[in-house]
Protein backbone atom coordinates (compact mmCIF):
# COMPACT_ATOMS: atom_id res chain seq x y z
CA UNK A 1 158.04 62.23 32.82
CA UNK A 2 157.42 62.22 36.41
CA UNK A 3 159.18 64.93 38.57
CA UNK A 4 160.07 64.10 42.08
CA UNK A 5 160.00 67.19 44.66
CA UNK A 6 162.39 68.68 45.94
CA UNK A 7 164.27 67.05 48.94
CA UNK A 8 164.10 69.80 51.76
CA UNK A 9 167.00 69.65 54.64
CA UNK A 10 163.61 69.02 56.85
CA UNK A 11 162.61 66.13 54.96
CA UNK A 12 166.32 64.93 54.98
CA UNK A 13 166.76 64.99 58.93
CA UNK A 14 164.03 63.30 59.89
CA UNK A 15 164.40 60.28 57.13
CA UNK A 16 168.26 60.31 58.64
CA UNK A 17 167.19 60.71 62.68
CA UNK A 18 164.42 57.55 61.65
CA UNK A 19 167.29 55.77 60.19
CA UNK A 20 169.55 56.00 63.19
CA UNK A 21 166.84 54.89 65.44
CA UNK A 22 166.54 51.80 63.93
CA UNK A 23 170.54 51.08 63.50
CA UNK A 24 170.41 51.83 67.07
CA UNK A 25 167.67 49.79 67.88
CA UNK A 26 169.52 46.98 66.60
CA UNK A 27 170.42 45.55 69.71
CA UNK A 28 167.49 43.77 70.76
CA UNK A 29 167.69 44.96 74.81
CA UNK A 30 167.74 48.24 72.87
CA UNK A 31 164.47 46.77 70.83
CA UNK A 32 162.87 45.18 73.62
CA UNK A 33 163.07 48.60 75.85
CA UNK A 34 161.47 50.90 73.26
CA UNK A 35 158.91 48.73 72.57
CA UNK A 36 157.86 48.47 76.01
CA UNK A 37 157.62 52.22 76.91
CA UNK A 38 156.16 52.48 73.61
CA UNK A 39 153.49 49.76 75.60
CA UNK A 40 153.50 51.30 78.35
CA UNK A 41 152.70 55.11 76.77
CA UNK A 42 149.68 53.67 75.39
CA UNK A 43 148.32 52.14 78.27
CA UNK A 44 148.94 55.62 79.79
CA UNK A 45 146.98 57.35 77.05
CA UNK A 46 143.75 54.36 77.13
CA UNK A 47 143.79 54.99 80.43
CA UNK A 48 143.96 58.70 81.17
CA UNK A 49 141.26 59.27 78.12
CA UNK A 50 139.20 56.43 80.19
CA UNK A 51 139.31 58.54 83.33
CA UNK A 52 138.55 61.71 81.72
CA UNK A 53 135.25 60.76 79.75
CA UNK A 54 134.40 58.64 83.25
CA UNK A 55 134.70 62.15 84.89
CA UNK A 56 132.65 64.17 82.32
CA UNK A 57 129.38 61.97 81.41
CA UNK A 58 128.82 64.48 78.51
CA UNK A 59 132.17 63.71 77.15
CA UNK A 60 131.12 59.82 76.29
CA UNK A 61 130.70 60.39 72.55
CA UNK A 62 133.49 62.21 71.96
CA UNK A 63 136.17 59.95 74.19
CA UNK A 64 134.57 57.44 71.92
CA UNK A 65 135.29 59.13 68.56
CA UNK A 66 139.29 60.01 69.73
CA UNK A 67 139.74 56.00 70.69
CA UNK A 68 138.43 55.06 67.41
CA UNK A 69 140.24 57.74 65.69
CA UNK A 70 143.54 57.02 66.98
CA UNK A 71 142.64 53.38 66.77
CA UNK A 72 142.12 53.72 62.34
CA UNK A 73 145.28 56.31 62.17
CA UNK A 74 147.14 53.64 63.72
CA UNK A 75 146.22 50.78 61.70
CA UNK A 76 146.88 52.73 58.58
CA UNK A 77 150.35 53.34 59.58
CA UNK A 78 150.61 49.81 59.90
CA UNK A 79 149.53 48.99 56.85
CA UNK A 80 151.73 51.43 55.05
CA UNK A 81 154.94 50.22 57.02
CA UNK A 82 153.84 46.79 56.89
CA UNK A 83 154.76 46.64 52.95
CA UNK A 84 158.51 47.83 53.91
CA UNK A 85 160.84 45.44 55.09
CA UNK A 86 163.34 47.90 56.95
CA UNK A 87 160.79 49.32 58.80
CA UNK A 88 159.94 46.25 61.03
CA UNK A 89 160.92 48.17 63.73
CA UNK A 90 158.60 50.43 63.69
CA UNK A 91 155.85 48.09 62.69
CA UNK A 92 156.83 46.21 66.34
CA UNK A 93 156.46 49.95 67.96
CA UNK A 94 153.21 50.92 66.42
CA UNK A 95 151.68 47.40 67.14
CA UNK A 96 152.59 47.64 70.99
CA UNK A 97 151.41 51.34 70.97
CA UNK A 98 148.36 49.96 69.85
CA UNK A 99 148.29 47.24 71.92
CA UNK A 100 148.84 49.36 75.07
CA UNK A 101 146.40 51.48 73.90
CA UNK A 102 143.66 48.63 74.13
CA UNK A 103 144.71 47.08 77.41
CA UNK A 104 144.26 50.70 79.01
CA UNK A 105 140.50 51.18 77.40
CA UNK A 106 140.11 47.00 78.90
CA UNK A 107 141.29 48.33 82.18
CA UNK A 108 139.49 51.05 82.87
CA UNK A 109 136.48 49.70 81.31
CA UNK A 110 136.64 47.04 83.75
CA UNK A 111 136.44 49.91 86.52
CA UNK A 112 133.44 51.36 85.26
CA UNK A 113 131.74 48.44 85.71
């Protein structure tokens, strides 16, 4: 017999709040505009941790290991929602978070050169 734990009121709110979010996000304009300021927050973060280990040379290795890092935990995510057919939606906002993420390490690798 397996026993389940307990459902806290924690646990309850946030599997409710994630549930809203995508009956709100129903509407794709609604879609659409999440997913690109989810895009757009990545880019933000590639970039910024760009500039910073461009600033400190010592800091190469470990600007490195975050971007990779962040990189896995992301893809892992996505490979856990991927199996789950109501989360789509946040499949599409992990992928573009992702996404955004790379185009910001592109850019500002292609100012370091």
């Amino acid at each position: 017999m397996i026993i389940r734990p307990q459902q806290t009121r924690f646990q309850i709110l946030i599997v409710d709040n994630l549930k809203t979010i995508s009956n709100w996000a129903a509407n794709p304009w609604r879609r659409y505009s999440v997913v690109l300021i989810m895009f757009f927050v990545g880019y933000f973060f590639g970039s910024s941790l760009g500039m910073i280990s461009a600033v400190y040379n010592l800091m190469d290795p470990v600007g490195a290991l975050i971007s990779v890092l962040l990189i896995e935990i992301l893809i892992n995510i996505r490979r856990v929602l991927f199996s789950d057919k109501n989360k789509r939606f946040f499949l599409l906002i992990i992928d573009f978070l992702r996404i955004g993420l790379m185009y910001g390490f592109f850019t500002e690798s292609l100012k370091l050169l």
